[in-house]
Protein backbone atom coordinates (compact mmCIF):
# COMPACT_ATOMS: atom_id res chain seq x y z
CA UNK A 1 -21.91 8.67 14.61
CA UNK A 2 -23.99 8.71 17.43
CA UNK A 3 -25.25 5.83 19.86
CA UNK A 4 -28.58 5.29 18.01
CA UNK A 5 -26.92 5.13 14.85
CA UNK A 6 -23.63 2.83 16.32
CA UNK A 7 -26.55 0.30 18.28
CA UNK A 8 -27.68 0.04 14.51
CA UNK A 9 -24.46 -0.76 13.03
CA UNK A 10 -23.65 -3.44 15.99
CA UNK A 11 -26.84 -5.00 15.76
CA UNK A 12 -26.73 -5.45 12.22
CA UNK A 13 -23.09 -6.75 11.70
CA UNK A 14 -24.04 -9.14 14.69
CA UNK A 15 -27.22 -10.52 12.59
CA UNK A 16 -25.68 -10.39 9.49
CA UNK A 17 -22.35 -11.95 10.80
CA UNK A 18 -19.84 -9.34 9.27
CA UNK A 19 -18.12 -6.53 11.08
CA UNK A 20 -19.38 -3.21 12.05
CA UNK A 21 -16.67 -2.37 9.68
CA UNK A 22 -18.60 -3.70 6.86
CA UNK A 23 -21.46 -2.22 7.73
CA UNK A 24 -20.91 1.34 7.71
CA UNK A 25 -18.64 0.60 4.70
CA UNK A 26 -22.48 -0.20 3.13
CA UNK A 27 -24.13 2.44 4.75
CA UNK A 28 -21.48 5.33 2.97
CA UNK A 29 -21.44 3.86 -0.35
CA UNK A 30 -25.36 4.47 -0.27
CA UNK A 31 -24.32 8.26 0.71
CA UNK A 32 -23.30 10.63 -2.03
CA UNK A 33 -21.17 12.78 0.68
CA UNK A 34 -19.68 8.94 0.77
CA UNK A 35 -19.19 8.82 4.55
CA UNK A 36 -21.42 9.11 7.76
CA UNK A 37 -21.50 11.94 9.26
CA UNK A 38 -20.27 12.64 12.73
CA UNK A 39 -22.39 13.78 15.69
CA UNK A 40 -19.64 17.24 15.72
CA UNK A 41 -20.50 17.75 12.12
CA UNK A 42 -24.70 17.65 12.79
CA UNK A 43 -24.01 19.98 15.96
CA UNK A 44 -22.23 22.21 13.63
CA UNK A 45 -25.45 22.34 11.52
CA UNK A 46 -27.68 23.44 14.59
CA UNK A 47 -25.22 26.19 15.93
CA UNK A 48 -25.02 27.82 12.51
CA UNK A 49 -28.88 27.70 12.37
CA UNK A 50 -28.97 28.66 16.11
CA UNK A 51 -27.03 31.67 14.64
CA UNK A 52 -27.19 35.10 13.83
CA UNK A 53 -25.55 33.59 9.86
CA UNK A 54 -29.26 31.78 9.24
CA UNK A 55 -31.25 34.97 9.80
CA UNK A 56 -32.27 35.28 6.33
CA UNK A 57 -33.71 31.23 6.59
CA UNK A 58 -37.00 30.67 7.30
CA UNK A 59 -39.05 27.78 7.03
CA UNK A 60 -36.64 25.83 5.46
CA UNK A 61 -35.38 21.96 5.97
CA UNK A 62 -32.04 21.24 6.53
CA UNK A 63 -30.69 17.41 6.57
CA UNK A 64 -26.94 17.66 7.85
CA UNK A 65 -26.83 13.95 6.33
CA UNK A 66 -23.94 14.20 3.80
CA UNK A 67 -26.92 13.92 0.51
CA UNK A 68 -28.43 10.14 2.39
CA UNK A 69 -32.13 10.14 1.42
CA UNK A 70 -34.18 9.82 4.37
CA UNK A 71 -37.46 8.60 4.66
């Protein structure tokens, strides 16, 4: 989880008065991977398409998100 995502977390356990524990327990339940992803694990998903292994993909989207909607 990276700092934009962690300043989230903090700032809403602190206005909500529960623990950044809490909070990303919330966030992952609304995930159908059922976790957040790590900052190593998005990295992952820019080397591979940074790599020769995505040469067939073009024009394509891809949300290294674990399944979390985004809008």
């Amino acid at each position: 989880m990276g700092a934009p995502v962690q300043a989230v977390v903090r700032q809403s356990a602190e206005a909500r008065g529960i623990s950044e524990a809490q909070v990303k327990a919330e966030f992952s339940a609304g995930i159908p991977g059922g976790r957040m992803r790590t900052d190593d694990e998005c990295a992952r998903a820019a080397l591979f398409l940074a790599s020769d292994y995505s040469s067939a993909i073009n024009g394509a989207q891809l949300d290294a998100n674990g399944g979390e909607v985004m809008y």
